[in-house]
Protein backbone atom coordinates (compact mmCIF):
# COMPACT_ATOMS: atom_id res chain seq x y z
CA UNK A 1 166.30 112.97 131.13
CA UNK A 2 163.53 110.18 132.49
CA UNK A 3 164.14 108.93 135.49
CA UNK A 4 162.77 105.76 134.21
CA UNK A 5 165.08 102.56 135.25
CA UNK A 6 166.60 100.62 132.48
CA UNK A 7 165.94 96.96 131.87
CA UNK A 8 167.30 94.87 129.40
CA UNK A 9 165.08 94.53 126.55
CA UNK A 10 165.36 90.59 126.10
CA UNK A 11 162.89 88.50 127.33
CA UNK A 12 160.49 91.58 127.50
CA UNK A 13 157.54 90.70 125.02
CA UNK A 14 154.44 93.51 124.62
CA UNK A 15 152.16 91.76 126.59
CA UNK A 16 154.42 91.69 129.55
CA UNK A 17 154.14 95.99 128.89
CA UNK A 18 150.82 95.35 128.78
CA UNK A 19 150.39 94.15 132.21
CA UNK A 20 152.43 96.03 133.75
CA UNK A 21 150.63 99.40 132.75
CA UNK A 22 147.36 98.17 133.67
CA UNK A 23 149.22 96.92 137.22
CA UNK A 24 151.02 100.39 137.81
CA UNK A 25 148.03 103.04 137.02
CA UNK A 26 150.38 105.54 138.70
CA UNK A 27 153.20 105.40 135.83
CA UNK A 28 152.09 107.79 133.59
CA UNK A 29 151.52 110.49 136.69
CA UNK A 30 155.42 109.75 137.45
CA UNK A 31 156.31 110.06 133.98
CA UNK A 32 153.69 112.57 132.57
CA UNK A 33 156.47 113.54 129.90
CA UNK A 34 155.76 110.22 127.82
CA UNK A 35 152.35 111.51 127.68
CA UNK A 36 152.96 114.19 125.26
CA UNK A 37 156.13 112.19 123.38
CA UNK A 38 154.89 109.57 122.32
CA UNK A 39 153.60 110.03 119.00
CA UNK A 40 151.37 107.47 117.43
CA UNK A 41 149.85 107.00 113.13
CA UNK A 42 146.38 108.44 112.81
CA UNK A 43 143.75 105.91 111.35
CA UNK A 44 143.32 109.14 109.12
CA UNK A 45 146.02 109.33 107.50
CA UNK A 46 149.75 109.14 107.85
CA UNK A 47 150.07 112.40 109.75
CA UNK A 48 151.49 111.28 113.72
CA UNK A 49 149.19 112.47 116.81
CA UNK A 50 149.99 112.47 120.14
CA UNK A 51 148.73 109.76 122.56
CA UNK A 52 145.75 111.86 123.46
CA UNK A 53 144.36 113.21 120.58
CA UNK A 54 144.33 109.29 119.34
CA UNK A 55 142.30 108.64 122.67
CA UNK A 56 140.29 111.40 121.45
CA UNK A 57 139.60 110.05 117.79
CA UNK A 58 139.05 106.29 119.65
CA UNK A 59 136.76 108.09 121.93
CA UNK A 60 134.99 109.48 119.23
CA UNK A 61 134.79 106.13 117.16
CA UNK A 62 133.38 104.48 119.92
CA UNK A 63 130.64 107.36 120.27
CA UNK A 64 129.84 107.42 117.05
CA UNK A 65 129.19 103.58 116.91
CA UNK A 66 126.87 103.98 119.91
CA UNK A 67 124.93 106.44 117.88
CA UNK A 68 124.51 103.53 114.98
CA UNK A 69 123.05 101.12 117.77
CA UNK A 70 120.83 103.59 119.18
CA UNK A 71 119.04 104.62 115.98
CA UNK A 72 119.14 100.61 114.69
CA UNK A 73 117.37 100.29 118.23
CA UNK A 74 114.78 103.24 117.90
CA UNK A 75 114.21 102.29 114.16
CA UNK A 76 113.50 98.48 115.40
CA UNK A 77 111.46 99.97 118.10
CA UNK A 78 109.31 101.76 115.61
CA UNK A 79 108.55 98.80 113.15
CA UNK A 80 107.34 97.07 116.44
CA UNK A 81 104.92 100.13 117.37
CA UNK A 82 103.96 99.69 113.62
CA UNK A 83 103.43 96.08 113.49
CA UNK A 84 101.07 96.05 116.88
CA UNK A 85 98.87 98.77 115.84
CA UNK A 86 98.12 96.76 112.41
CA UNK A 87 97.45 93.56 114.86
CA UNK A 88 95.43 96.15 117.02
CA UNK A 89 93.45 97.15 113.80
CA UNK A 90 92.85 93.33 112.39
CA UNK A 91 91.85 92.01 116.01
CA UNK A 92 89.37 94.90 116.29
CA UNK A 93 88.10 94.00 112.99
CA UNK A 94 87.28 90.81 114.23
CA UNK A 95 85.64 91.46 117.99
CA UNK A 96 83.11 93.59 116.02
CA UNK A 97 82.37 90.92 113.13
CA UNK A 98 79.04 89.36 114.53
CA UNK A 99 78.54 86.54 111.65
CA UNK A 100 80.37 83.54 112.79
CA UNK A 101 81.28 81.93 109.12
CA UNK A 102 82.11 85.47 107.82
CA UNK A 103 85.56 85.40 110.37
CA UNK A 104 87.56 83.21 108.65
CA UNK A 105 87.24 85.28 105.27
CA UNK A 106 87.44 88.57 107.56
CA UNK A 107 90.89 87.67 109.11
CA UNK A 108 92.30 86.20 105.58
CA UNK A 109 91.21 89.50 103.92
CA UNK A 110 92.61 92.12 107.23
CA UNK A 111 95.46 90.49 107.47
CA UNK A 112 96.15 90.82 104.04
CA UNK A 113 95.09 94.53 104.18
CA UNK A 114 96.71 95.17 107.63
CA UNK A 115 100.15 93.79 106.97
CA UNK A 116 100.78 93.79 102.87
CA UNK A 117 100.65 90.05 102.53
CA UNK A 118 100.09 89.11 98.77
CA UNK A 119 98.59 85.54 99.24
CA UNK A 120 96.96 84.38 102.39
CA UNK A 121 93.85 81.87 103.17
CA UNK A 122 92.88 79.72 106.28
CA UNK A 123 91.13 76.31 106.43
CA UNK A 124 89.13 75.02 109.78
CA UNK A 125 88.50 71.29 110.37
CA UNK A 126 86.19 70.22 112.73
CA UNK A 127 83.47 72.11 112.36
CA UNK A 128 80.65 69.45 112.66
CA UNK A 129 76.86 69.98 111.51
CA UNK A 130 76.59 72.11 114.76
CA UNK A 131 78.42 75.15 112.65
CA UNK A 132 75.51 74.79 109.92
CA UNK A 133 74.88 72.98 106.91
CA UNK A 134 76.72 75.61 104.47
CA UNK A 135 79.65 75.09 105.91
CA UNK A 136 80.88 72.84 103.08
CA UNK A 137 80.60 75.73 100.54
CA UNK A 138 83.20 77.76 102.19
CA UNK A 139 86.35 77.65 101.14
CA UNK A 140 87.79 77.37 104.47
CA UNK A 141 85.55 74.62 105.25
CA UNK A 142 87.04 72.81 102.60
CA UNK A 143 88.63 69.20 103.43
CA UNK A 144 92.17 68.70 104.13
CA UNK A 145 94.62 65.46 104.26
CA UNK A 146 95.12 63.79 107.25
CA UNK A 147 98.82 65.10 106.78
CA UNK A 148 98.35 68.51 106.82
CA UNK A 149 95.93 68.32 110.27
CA UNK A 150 99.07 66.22 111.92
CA UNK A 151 101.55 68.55 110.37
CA UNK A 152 99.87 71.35 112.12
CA UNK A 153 99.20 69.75 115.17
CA UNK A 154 102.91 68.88 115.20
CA UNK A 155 104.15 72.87 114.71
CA UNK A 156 104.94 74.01 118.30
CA UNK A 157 105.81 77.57 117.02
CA UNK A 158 104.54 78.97 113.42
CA UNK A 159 106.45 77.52 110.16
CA UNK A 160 108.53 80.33 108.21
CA UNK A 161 110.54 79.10 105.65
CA UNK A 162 110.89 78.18 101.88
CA UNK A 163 107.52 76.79 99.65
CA UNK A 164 108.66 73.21 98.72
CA UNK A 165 105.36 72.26 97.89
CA UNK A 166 103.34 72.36 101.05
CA UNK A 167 99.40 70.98 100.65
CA UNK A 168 98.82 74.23 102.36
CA UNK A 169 100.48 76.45 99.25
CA UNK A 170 97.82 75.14 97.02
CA UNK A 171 95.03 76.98 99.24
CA UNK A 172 96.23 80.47 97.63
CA UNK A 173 95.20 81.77 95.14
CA UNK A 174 98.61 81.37 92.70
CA UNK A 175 100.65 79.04 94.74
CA UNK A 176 102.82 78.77 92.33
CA UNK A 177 104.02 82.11 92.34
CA UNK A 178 104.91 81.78 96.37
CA UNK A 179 108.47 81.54 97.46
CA UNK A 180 108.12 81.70 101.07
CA UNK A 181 105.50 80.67 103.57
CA UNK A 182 104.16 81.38 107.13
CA UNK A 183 101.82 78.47 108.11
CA UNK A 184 100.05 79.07 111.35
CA UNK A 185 98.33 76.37 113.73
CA UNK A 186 94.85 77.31 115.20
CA UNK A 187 94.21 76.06 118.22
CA UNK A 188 91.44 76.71 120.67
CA UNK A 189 93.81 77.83 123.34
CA UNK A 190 97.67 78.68 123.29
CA UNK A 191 99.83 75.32 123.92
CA UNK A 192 102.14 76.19 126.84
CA UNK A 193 103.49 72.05 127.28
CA UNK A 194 104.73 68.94 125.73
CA UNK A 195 101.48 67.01 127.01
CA UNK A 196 98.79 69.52 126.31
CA UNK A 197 96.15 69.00 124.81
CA UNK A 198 96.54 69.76 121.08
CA UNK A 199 93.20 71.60 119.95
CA UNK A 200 94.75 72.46 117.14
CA UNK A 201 91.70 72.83 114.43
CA UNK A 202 92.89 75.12 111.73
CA UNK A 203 95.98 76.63 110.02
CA UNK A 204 96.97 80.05 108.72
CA UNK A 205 99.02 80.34 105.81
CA UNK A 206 100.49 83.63 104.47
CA UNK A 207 102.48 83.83 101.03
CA UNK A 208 104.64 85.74 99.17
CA UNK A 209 106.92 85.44 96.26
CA UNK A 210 109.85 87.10 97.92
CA UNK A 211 112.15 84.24 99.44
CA UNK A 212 113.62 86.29 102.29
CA UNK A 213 109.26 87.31 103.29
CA UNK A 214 109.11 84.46 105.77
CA UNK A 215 112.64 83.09 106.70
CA UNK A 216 113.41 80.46 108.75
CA UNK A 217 115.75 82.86 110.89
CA UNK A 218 112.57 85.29 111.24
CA UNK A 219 111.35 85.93 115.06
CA UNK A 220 107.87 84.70 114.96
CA UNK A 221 106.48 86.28 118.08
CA UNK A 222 103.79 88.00 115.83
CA UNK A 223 103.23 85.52 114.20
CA UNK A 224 102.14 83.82 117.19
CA UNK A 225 100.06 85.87 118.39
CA UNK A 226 98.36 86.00 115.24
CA UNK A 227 98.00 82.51 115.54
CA UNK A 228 96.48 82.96 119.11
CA UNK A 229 94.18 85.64 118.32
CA UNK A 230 92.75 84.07 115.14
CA UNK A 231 92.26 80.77 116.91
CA UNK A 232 90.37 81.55 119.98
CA UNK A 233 88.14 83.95 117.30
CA UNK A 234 87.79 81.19 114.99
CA UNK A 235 86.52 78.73 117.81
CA UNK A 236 83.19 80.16 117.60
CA UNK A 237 82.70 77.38 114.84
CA UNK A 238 83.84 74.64 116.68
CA UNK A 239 80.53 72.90 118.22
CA UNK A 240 79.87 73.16 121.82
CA UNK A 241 82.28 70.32 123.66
C-alpha cells in the first residue's frame, strides 16, 4: 500500500499536479512504485505502455525530428556551396574578360549559363563619349526612361517579385513569357547609408516564367552580391570622374 497522503480531490486542478512534480523532483524516488503502474495509450496504437517506455518513444520522436533539421540544414548548406562556386565561376569569367564593352554581354550570358536563368539582360546609363562612339549600338547601351534610372536608384536591396509590367521586362528577349523578376541596381560601389551617394548607373534583370523563381519572400544576399560584383566590373565604362 503507498504511503502517499490523501488529499481531497476538490479544488485540485492538473496544473496544480503539474507544479508540484516539477517542485518535488524527489517524489518519484519516494514512490518509485508509480513508476512502473502507471500505464499510459501509445501514440501507436491502443496497446498501454508504461511511463518509461512512452519517455522512450517521446525520446525517440524528438531524435528523430533532430535528424529532419540536421539534413534540411546540411542540404541548405550544400545549395549554398553550390550557388558560390557558380558566382566563383561567373566572377572569374569576368576578371579575365579584357574588352571593356564585351562585359556587359559576358555577365548577361554567364549568369545565364552559371545559374539556369531563362531570360536575363543588363542596361548601363552614363556611359558618355569617353566609353567610345559604338556604344549606342549595344544593346545595353540602349536608352532608358527617366523612371526606370530613379526606380533603380530608389532599390536599397535587389527587387524579387511578380512581372506587372516593369520597363525593365521588355529588355528580354520574350518578356511576355516572364512571371517573375530579379531587377538588380549597379552601382559603382555598394551603398552602406541613407545619404550615400547613389552611383547607381545600371540594372540587372533576370527572368523566368515560373512565379515562385524570384519571390518577394526570397533572401537576396546573392543577389546582392551579384549586384556588387557586376557593378564595380561594369564601371570600367563609366568615364574617368
Amino acid at each position: 500500500m503507498s504511503s502517499i497522503t490523501q488529499c481531497p480531490i476538490q479544488g485540485i486542478t492538473e496544473g496544480d499536479i503539474a507544479q508540484f512534480l516539477a517542485n518535488n523532483p524527489g517524489f518519484f524516488e519516494r514512490h518509485a512504485e508509480l513508476l512502473a503502474s502507471v500505464q499510459l495509450t501509445s501514440p501507436h496504437g491502443q496497446r498501454a505502455v508504461s511511463l518509461q517506455e512512452r519517455q522512450m518513444e517521446m525520446l525517440r520522436e524528438r531524435i528523430k525530428g533532430l535528424e529532419g533539421r540536421i539534413m534540411e540544414m546540411i542540404r541548405h548548406s550544400q545549395e549554398n556551396v553550390a550557388i558560390a562556386d557558380r558566382l566563383h565561376r561567373w566572377t572569374r569569367t569576368m576578371l579575365l574578360t579584357t574588352d571593356a564593352s564585351a562585359l556587359p554581354g559576358v555577365a548577361v550570358a554567364e549568369l545565364k549559363h552559371q545559374f539556369l536563368i531563362p531570360q536575363a539582360a543588363v542596361r548601363v546609363w552614363g556611359t558618355g563619349a569617353g566609353a567610345g562612339a559604338d556604344l549606342p549600338a549595344q544593346p545595353w547601351a540602349a536608352a532608358v526612361s527617366s523612371d526606370i534610372r530613379a526606380f533603380s536608384s530608389s532599390l536599397a536591396l535587389p527587387y524579387c517579385g511578380v512581372n506587372s509590367g516593369f520597363e525593365a521586362s521588355e529588355w528580354l528577349d520574350d518578356g511576355a513569357t516572364v512571371a517573375s523578376l530579379a531587377m538588380i541596381p549597379l552601382r559603382s560601389s555598394p551603398r552602406t547609408g541613407e545619404g550615400d551617394d547613389d552611383g547607381c548607373f545600371g540594372m540587372l534583370v533576370l527572368g523566368s516564367p515560373d512565379p515562385t523563381r524570384f519571390a518577394a519572400d526570397m533572401g537576396t544576399d546573392f543577389l546582392v552580391r551579384i549586384g556588387d560584383i557586376a557593378g564595380a566590373a561594369l564601371a570600367r565604362l563609366l568615364p574617368p570622374r
